[in-house]
Protein backbone atom coordinates (compact mmCIF):
# COMPACT_ATOMS: atom_id res chain seq x y z
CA UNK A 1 -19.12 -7.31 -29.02
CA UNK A 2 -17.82 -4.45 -27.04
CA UNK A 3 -15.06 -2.78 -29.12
CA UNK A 4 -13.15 0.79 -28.63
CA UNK A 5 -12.31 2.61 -31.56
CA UNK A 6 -10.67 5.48 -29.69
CA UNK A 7 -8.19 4.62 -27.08
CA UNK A 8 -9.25 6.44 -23.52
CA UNK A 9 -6.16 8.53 -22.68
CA UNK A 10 -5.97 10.85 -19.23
CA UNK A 11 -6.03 14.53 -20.05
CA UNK A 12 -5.04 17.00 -17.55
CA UNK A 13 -5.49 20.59 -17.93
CA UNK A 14 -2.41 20.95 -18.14
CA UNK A 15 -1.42 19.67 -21.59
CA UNK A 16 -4.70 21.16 -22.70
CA UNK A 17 -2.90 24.27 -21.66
CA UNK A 18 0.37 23.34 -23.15
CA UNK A 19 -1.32 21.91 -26.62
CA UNK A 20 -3.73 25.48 -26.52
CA UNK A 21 -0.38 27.55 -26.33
CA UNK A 22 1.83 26.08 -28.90
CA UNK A 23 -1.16 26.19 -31.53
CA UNK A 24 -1.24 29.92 -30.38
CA UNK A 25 2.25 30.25 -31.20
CA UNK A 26 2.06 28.30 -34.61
CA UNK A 27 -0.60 30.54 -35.68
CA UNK A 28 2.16 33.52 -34.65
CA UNK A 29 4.55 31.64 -37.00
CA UNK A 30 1.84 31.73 -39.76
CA UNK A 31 1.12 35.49 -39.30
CA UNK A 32 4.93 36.37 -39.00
CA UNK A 33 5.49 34.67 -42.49
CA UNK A 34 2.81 36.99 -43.97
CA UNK A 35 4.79 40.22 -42.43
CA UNK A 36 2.78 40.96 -39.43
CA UNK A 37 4.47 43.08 -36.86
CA UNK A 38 2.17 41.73 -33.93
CA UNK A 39 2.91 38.03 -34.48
CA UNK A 40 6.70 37.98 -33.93
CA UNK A 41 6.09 38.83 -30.12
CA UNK A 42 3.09 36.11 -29.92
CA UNK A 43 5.29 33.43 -31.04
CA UNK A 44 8.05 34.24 -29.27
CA UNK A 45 6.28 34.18 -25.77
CA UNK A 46 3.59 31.12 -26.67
CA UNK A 47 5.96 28.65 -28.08
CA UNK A 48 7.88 28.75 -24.66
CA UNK A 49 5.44 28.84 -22.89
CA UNK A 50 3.25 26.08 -23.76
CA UNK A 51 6.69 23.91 -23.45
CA UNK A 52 7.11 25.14 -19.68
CA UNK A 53 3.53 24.30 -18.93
CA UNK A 54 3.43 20.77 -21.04
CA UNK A 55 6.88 19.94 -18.51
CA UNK A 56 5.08 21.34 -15.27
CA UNK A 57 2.16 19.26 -16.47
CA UNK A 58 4.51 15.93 -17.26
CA UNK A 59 6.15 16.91 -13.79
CA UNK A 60 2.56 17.01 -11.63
CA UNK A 61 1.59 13.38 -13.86
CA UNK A 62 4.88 11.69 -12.78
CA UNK A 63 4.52 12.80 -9.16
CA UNK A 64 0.60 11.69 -9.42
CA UNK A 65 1.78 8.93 -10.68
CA UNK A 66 4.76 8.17 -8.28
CA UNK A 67 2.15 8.98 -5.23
CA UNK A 68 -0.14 6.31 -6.55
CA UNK A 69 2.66 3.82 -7.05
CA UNK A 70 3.40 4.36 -3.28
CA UNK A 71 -0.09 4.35 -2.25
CA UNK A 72 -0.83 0.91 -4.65
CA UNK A 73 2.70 -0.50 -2.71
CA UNK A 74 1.54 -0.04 1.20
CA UNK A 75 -1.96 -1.27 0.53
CA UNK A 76 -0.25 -4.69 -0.74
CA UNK A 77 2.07 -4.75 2.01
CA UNK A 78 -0.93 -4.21 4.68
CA UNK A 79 -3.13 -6.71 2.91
CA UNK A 80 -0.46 -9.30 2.74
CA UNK A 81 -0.08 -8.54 6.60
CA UNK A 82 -3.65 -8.88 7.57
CA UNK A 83 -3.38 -12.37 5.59
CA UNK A 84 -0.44 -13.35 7.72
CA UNK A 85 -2.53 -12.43 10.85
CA UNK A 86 -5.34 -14.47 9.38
CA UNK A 87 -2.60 -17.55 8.89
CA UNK A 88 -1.90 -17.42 12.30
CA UNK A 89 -4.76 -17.21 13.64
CA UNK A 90 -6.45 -20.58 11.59
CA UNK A 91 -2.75 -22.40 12.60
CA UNK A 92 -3.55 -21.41 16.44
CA UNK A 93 -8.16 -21.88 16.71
CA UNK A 94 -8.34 -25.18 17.16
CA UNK A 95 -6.55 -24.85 20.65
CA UNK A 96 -3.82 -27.60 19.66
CA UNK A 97 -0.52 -28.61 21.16
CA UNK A 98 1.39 -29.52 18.46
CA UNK A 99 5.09 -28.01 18.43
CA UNK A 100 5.26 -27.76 14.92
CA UNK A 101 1.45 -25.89 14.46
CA UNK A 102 2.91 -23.22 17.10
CA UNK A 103 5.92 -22.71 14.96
CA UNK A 104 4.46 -21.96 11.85
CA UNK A 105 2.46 -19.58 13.32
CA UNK A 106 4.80 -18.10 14.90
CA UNK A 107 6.38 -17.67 11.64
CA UNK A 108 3.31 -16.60 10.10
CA UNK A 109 3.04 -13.51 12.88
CA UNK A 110 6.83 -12.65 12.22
CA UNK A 111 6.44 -12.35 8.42
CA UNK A 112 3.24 -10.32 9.26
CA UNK A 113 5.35 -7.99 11.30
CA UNK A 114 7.93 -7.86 8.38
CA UNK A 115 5.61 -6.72 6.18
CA UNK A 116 4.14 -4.43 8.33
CA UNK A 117 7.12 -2.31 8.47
CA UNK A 118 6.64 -1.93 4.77
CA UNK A 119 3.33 -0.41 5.49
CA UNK A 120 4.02 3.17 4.64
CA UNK A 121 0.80 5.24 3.59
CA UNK A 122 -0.39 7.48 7.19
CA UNK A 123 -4.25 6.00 6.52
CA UNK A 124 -3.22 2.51 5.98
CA UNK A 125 -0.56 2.34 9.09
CA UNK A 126 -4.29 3.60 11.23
CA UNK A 127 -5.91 0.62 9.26
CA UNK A 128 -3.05 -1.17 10.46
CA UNK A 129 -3.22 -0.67 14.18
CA UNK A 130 -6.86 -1.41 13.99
CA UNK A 131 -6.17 -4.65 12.77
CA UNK A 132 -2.98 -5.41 15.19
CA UNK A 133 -5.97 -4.17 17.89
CA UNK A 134 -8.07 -7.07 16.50
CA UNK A 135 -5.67 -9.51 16.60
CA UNK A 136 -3.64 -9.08 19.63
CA UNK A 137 -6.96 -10.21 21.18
CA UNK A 138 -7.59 -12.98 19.29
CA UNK A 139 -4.27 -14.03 20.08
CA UNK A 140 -4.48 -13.94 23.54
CA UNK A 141 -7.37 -15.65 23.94
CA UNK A 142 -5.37 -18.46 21.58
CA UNK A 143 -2.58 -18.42 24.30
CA UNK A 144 -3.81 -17.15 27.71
CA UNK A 145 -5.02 -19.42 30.62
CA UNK A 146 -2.71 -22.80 29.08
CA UNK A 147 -0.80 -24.15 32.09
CA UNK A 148 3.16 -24.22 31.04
CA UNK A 149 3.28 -27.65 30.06
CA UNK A 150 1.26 -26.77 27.27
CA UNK A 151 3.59 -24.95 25.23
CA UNK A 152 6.61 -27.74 26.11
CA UNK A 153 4.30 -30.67 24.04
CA UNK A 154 3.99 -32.31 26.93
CA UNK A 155 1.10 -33.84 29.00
CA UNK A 156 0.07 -32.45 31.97
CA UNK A 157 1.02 -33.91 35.53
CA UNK A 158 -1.26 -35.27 37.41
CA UNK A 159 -2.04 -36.37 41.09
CA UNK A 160 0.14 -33.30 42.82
CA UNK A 161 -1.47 -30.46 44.91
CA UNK A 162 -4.01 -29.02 42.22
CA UNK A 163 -1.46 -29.49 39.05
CA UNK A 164 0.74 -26.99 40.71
CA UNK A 165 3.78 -27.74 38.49
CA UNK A 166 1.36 -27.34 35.46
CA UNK A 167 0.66 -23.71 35.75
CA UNK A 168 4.66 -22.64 36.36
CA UNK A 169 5.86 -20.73 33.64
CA UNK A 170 9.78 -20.42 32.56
């Protein structure tokens, strides 16, 4: 049994800071009660100024945090595209000729692209285009060398001058 008694919070130096400088100017407030000419001028510069760096500090978090948010929102989008690529490409391996097998994944490769757009972080859209690398080749050893009557569904024709009419595209 594996039990916290303190909860784990981040600190930063910068509430350290903040915290360090308002004690400063409590203890300012304490000396200025007893009549101590010094103090008045330490609590009036340490109070605001352990409130300017405990915002800077809650600033440099929220952008941290906002950065991170961003970062943890393009790594979903380029996983979820490399799974569409991966859909795809299982729909299309086993080489067959069934309409409705090249239309999902055709679907499955415009949903990838879709999501690809949401890709936003600089390292993962170079992650990206190593994977669109990847795949274009798979894919075009999927769909290369197929005579034309292999994407209508239909079976090829035989008995004319070496399946001519086979290999004519659109």
């Amino acid at each position: 049994m594996n039990m916290k008694i303190w909860p784990i919070r981040r600190v930063n130096i910068f509430s350290f800071l903040a915290s360090a400088l308002i004690l400063l100017a409590g203890i300012g407030l304490v000396y200025s009660l007893l009549e101590s000419s010094n103090a008045l001028t330490v609590e009036r510069v340490a109070l605001p100024a352990g409130i300017l760096v405990a915002l800077a500090g809650q600033l440099f978090f929220l952008a941290k945090e906002l950065r991170d948010r961003d970062e943890r929102r393009s790594r979903f989008y380029l996983e979820s595209c490399v799974l569409g690529y991966e859909e795809a490409k299982g729909l299309l391996q086993d080489g067959n000729n069934s309409r409705r097998v090249w239309i999902a994944a055709a679907r499955a490769l415009v949903h990838a692209k879709e999501l690809a757009r949401q890709v936003t972080d600089k390292t993962h859209c170079r992650v990206l285009e190593l994977y669109r690398l990847k795949y274009r080749g798979v894919f075009h050893t999927a769909i290369a060398d197929r005579p034309a009557s292999f994407y209508y569904g239909v079976p090829l024709v035989s008995g004319y001058k070496s399946n001519k009419f086979n290999w004519l595209s659109v």
